[in-house]
Protein backbone atom coordinates (compact mmCIF):
# COMPACT_ATOMS: atom_id res chain seq x y z
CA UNK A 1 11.47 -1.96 6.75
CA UNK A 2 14.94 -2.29 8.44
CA UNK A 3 15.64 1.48 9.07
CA UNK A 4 11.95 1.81 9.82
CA UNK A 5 12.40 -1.45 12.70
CA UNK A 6 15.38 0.96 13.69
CA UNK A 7 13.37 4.00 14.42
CA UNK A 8 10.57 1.89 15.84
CA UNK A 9 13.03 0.14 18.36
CA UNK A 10 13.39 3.56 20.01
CA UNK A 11 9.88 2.75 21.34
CA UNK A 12 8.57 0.68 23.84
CA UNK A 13 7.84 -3.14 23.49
CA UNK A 14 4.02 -2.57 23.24
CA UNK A 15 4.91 0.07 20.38
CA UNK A 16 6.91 -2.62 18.44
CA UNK A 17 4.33 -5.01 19.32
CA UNK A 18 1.63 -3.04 17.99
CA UNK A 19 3.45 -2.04 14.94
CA UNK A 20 4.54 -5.44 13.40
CA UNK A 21 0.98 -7.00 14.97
CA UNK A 22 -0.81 -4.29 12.92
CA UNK A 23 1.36 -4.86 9.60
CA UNK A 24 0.71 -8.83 9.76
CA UNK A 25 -2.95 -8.29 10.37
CA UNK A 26 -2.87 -5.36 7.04
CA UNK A 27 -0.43 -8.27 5.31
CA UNK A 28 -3.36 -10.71 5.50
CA UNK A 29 -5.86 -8.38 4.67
CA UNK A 30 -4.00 -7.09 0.89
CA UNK A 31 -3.38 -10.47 -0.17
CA UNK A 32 -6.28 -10.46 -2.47
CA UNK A 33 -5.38 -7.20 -3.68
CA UNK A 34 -1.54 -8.67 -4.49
CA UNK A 35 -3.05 -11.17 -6.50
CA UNK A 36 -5.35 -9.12 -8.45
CA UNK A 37 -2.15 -6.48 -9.04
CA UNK A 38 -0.15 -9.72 -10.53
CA UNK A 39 -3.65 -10.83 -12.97
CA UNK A 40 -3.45 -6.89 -13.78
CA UNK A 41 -0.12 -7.42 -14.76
CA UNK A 42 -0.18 -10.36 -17.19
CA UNK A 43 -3.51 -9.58 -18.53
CA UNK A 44 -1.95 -6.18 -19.67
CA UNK A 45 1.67 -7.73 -20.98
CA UNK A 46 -0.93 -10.14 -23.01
CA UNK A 47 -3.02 -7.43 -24.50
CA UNK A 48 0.13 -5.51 -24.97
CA UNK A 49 1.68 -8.11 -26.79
CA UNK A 50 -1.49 -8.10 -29.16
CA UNK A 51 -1.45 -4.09 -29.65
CA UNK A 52 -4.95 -4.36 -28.00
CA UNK A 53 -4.60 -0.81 -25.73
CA UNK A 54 -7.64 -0.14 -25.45
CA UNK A 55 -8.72 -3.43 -23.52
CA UNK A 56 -5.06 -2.76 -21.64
CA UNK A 57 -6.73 0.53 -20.29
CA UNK A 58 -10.47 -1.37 -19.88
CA UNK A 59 -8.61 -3.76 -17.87
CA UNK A 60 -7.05 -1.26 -15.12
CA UNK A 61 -10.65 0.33 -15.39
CA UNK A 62 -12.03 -2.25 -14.61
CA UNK A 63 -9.12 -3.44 -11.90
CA UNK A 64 -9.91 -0.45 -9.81
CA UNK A 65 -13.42 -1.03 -9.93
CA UNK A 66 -12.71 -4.22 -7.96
CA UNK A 67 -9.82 -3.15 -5.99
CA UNK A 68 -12.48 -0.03 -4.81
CA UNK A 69 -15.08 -2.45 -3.55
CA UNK A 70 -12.44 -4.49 -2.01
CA UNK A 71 -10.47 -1.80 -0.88
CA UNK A 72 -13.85 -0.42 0.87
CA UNK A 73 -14.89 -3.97 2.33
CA UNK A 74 -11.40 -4.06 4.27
CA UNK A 75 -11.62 -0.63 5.83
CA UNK A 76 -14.75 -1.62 7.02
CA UNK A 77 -13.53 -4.49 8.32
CA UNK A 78 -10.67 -2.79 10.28
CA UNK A 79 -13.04 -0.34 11.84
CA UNK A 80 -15.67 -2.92 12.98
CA UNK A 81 -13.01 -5.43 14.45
CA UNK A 82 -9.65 -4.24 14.00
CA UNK A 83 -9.34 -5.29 17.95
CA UNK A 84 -10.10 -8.47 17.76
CA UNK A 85 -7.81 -8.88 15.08
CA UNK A 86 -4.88 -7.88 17.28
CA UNK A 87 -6.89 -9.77 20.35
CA UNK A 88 -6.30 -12.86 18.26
CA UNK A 89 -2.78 -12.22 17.85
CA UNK A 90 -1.50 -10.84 21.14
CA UNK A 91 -3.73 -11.70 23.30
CA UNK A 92 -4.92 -9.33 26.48
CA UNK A 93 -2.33 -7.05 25.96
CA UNK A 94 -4.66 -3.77 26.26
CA UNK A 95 -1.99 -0.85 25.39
CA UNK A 96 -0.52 -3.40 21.97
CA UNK A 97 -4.36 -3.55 21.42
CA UNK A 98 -5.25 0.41 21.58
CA UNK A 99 -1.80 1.35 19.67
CA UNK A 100 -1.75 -1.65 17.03
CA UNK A 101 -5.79 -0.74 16.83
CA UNK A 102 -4.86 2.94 16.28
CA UNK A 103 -2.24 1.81 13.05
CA UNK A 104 -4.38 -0.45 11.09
CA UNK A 105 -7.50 2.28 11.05
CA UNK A 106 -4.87 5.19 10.04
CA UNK A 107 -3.37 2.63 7.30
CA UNK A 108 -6.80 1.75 6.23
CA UNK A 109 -7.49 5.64 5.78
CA UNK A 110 -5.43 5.38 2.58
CA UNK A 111 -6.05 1.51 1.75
CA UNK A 112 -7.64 2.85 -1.67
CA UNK A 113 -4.33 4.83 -2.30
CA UNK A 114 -2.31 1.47 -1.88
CA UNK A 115 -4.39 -0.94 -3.96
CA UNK A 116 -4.58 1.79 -6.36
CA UNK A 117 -0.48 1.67 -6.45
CA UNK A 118 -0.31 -1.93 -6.86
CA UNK A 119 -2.74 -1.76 -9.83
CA UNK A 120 -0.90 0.90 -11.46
CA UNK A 121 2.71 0.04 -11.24
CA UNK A 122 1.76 -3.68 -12.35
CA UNK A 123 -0.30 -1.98 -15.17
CA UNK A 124 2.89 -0.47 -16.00
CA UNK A 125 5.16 -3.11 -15.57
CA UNK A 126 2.94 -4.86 -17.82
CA UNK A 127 3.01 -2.30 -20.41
CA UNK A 128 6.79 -3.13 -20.46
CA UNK A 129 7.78 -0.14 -18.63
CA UNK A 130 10.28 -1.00 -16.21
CA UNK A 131 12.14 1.95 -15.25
CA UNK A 132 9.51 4.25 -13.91
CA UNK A 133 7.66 1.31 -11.27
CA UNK A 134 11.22 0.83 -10.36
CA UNK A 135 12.01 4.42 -9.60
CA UNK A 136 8.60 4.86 -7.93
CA UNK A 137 9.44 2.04 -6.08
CA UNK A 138 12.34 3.65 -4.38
CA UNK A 139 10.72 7.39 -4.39
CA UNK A 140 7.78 5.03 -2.11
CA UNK A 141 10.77 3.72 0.36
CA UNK A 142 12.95 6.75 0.26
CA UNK A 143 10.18 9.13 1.19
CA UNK A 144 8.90 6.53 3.96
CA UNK A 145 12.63 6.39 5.21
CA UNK A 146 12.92 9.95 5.46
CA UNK A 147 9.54 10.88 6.91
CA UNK A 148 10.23 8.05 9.66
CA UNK A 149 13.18 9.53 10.55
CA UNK A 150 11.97 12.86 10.48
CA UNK A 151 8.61 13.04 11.69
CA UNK A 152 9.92 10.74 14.90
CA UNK A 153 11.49 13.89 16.51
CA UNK A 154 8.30 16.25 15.85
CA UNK A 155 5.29 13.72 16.55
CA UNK A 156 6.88 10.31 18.42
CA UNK A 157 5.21 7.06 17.09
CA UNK A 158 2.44 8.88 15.06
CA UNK A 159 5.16 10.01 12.52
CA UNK A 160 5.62 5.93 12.27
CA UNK A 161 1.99 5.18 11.80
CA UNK A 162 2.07 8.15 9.10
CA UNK A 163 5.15 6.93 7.09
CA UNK A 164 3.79 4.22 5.22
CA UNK A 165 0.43 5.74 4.78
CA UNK A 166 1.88 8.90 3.34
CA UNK A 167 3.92 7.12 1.17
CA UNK A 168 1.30 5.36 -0.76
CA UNK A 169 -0.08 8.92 -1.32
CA UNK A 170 3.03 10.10 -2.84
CA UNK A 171 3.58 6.96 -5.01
CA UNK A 172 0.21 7.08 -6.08
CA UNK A 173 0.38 10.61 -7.08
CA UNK A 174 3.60 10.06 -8.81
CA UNK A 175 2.35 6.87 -10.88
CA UNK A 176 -1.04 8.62 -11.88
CA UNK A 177 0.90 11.57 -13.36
CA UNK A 178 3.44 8.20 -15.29
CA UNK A 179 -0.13 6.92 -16.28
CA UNK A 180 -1.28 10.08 -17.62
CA UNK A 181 1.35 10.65 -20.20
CA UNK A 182 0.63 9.55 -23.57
CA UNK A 183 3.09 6.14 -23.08
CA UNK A 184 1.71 4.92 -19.82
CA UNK A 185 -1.74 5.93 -20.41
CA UNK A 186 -1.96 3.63 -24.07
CA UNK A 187 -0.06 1.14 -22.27
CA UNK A 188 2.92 1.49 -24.69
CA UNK A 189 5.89 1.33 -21.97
């Protein structure tokens, strides 16, 4: 987030405005899917412990399942009232509004891509696999880095909105393959 902030700062103060009013409002929105990544997690280090893998895997079935409806629910929500959301916050500040508006509903695009993240790398950590959430981890922030410092020269503030979006696409890509291997997918570590 600090090299991001850095490339942001090139903006104007309704861009930064936007941006860090639309990431508080998305903050508030995850929070039940950070707790359901951390019940994810414990629930599969307990059924690990036990050498019960098949209710590991039932349990991130059934995670996602949740985290889908949930996931769904929130989109919604940004689309229907995503401006009063950032109303509430910054009050008649039209252009914050239209551009902090404009960055929760491309974030939400790939909300289902994010939860999805959370529930597999906690899977994972749970598993007792350490090393790969922890690579993924910095694959996630390197690539959002990169494409923030990139994209900024070809497409302005749109390449921010995109970075963190595109990022949970690439993590979550990267973590299904992890999951799909024999180890990750019996929730061996």
């Amino acid at each position: 987030m600090f090299f991001i902030q850095g490339v942001i700062n090139q903006f104007g103060i309704n861009e930064i405005s936007a941006y860090a009013t639309a990431y508080r409002i998305e903050t508030i929105l995850t929070i039940p899917a950070v707790n359901l990544r951390a019940s994810l997690s414990v629930f599969t280090a307990q059924n690990a412990g036990a050498k019960n893998f098949e209710r590991c895997r039932k349990g991130l079935r059934d995670g996602f399942k949740i985290s889908m409806v949930f996931a769904a629910a929130v989109v919604a929500v940004i689309w229907a009232v995503s401006p009063q959301f950032m109303y509430l916050l910054v009050g008649d500040e039209k252009e914050v509004v239209r551009i902090g508006g404009r960055c929760l509903h491309i974030v939400s695009l790939t909300f289902p891509f994010c939860v999805s993240l959370y529930l597999l790398t906690n899977f994972l950590r749970g598993a007792g696999e350490i090393g790969y959430p922890v690579f993924n981890t910095m694959l996630e922030l390197g690539f959002r880095t990169a494409f923030a410092f990139v994209s900024v020269r070809y497409i302005g503030f749109y390449g921010i909105m995109l970075c963190r979006p595109l990022s949970f696409l690439i993590s979550t890509a990267s973590l299904s393959c992890r999951y799909f291997t024999k180890n990750g997918r019996d929730g061996k570590g």
